[in-house]
C-alpha atoms as a PDB file:
ATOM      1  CA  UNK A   1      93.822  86.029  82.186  1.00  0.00           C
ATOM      2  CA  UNK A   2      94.456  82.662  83.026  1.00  0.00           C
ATOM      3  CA  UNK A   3      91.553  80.499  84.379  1.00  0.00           C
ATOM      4  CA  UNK A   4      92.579  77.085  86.427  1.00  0.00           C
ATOM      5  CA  UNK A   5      89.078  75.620  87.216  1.00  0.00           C
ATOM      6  CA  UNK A   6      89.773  72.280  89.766  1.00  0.00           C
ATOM      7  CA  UNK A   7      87.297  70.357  91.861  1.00  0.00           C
ATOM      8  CA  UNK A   8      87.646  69.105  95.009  1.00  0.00           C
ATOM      9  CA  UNK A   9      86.379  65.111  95.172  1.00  0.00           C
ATOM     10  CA  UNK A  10      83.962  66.129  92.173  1.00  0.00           C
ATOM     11  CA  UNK A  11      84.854  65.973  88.328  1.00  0.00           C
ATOM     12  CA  UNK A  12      84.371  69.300  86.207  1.00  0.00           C
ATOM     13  CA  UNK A  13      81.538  69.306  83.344  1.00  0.00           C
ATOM     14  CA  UNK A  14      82.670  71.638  80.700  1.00  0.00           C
ATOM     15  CA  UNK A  15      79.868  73.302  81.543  1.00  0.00           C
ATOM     16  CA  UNK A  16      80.831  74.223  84.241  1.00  0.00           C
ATOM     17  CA  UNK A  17      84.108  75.270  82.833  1.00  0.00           C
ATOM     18  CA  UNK A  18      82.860  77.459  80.319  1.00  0.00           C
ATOM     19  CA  UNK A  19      80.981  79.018  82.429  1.00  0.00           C
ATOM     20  CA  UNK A  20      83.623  80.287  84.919  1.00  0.00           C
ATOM     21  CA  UNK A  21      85.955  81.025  82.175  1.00  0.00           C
ATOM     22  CA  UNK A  22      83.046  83.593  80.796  1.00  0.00           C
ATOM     23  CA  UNK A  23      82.359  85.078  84.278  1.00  0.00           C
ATOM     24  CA  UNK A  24      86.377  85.458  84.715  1.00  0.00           C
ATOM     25  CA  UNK A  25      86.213  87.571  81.003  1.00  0.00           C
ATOM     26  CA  UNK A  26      84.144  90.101  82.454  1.00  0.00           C
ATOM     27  CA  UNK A  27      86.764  90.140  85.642  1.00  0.00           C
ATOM     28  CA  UNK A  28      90.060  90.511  82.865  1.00  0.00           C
ATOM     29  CA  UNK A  29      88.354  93.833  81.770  1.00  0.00           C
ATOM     30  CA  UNK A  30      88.603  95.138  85.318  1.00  0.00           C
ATOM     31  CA  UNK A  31      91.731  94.209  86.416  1.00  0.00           C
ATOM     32  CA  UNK A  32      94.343  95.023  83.534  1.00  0.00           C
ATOM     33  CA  UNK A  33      97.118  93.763  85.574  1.00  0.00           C
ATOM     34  CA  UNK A  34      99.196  91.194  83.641  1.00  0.00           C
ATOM     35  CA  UNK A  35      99.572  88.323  83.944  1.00  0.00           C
ATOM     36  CA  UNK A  36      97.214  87.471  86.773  1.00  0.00           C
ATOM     37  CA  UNK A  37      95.860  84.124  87.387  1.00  0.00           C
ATOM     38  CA  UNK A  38      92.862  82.974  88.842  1.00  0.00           C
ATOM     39  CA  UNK A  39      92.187  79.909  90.392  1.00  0.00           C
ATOM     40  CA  UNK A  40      88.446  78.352  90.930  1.00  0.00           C
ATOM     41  CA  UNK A  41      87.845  75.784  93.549  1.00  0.00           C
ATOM     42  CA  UNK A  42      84.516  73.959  93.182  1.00  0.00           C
ATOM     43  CA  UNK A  43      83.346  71.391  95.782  1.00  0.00           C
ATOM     44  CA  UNK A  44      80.015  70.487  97.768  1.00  0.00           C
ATOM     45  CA  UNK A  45      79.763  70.051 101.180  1.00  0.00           C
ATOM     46  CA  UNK A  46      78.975  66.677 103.021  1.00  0.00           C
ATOM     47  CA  UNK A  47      76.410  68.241 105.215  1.00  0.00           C
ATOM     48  CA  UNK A  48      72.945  67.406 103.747  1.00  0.00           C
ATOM     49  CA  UNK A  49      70.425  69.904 106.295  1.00  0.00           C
ATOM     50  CA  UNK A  50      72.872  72.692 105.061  1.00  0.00           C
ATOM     51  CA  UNK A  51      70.711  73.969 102.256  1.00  0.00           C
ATOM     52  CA  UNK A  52      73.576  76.158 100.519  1.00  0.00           C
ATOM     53  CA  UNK A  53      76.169  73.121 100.194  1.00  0.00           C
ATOM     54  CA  UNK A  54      77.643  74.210  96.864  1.00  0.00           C
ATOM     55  CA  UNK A  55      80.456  75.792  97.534  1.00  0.00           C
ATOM     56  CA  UNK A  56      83.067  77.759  94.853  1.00  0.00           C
ATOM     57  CA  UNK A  57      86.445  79.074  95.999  1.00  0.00           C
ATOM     58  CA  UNK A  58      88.126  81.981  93.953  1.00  0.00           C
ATOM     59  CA  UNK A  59      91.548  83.027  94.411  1.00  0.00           C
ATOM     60  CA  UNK A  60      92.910  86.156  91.845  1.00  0.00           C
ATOM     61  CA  UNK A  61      96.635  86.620  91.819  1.00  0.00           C
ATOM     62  CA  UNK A  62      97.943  89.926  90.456  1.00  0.00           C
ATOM     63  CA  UNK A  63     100.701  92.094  91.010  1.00  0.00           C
ATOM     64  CA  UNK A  64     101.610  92.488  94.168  1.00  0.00           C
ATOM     65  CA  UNK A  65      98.074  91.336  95.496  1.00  0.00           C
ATOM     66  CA  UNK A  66      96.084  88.431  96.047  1.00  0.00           C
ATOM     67  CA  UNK A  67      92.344  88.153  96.607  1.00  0.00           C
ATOM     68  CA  UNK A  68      90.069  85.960  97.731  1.00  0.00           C
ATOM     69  CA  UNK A  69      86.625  85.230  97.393  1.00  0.00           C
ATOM     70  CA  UNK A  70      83.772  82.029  98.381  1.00  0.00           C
ATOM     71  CA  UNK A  71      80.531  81.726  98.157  1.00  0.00           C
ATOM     72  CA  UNK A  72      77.681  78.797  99.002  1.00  0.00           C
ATOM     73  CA  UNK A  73      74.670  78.513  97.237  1.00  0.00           C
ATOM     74  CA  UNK A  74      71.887  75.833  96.776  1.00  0.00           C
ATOM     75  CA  UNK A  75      73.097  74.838  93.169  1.00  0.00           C
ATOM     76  CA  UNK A  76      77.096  75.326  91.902  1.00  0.00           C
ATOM     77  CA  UNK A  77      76.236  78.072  88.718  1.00  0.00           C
ATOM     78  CA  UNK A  78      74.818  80.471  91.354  1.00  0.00           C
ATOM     79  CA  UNK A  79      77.650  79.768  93.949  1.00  0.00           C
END
């Protein structure tokens, strides 16, 4: 599976590269669909009283099907 990890106004540690790339190894197992392609958006909100302002943006392309997932949290590993 192919893993394109982009930030929106904020650079990428390789970190936090690795890190996605290791959660999306556990997601290749599931879906055995090839190829597929999934595409990580990472970016914080502007909003400083919104608590959960880490925001990540996944977007899984397989055959035939694409899904979509984001989630906020208060720091951008847990998000």
């Amino acid at each position: 599976m192919e893993v394109q990890v982009k930030g929106r106004h904020m650079a990428i540690t390789d970190s936090l590269r690795e890190y996605a790339e290791e959660k999306f190894g556990r997601v290749s197992k599931v879906f055995e669909a090839e190829p597929s392609v999934a595409e990580v958006v990472l970016h914080v909100e502007k909003n400083r009283s919104n608590p959960a302002r880490h925001v990540a943006e996944v977007t899984l392309r397989l055959k035939g099907h694409v899904v979509r997932a984001e989630e906020a949290s208060e720091d951008m590993h847990a998000a």
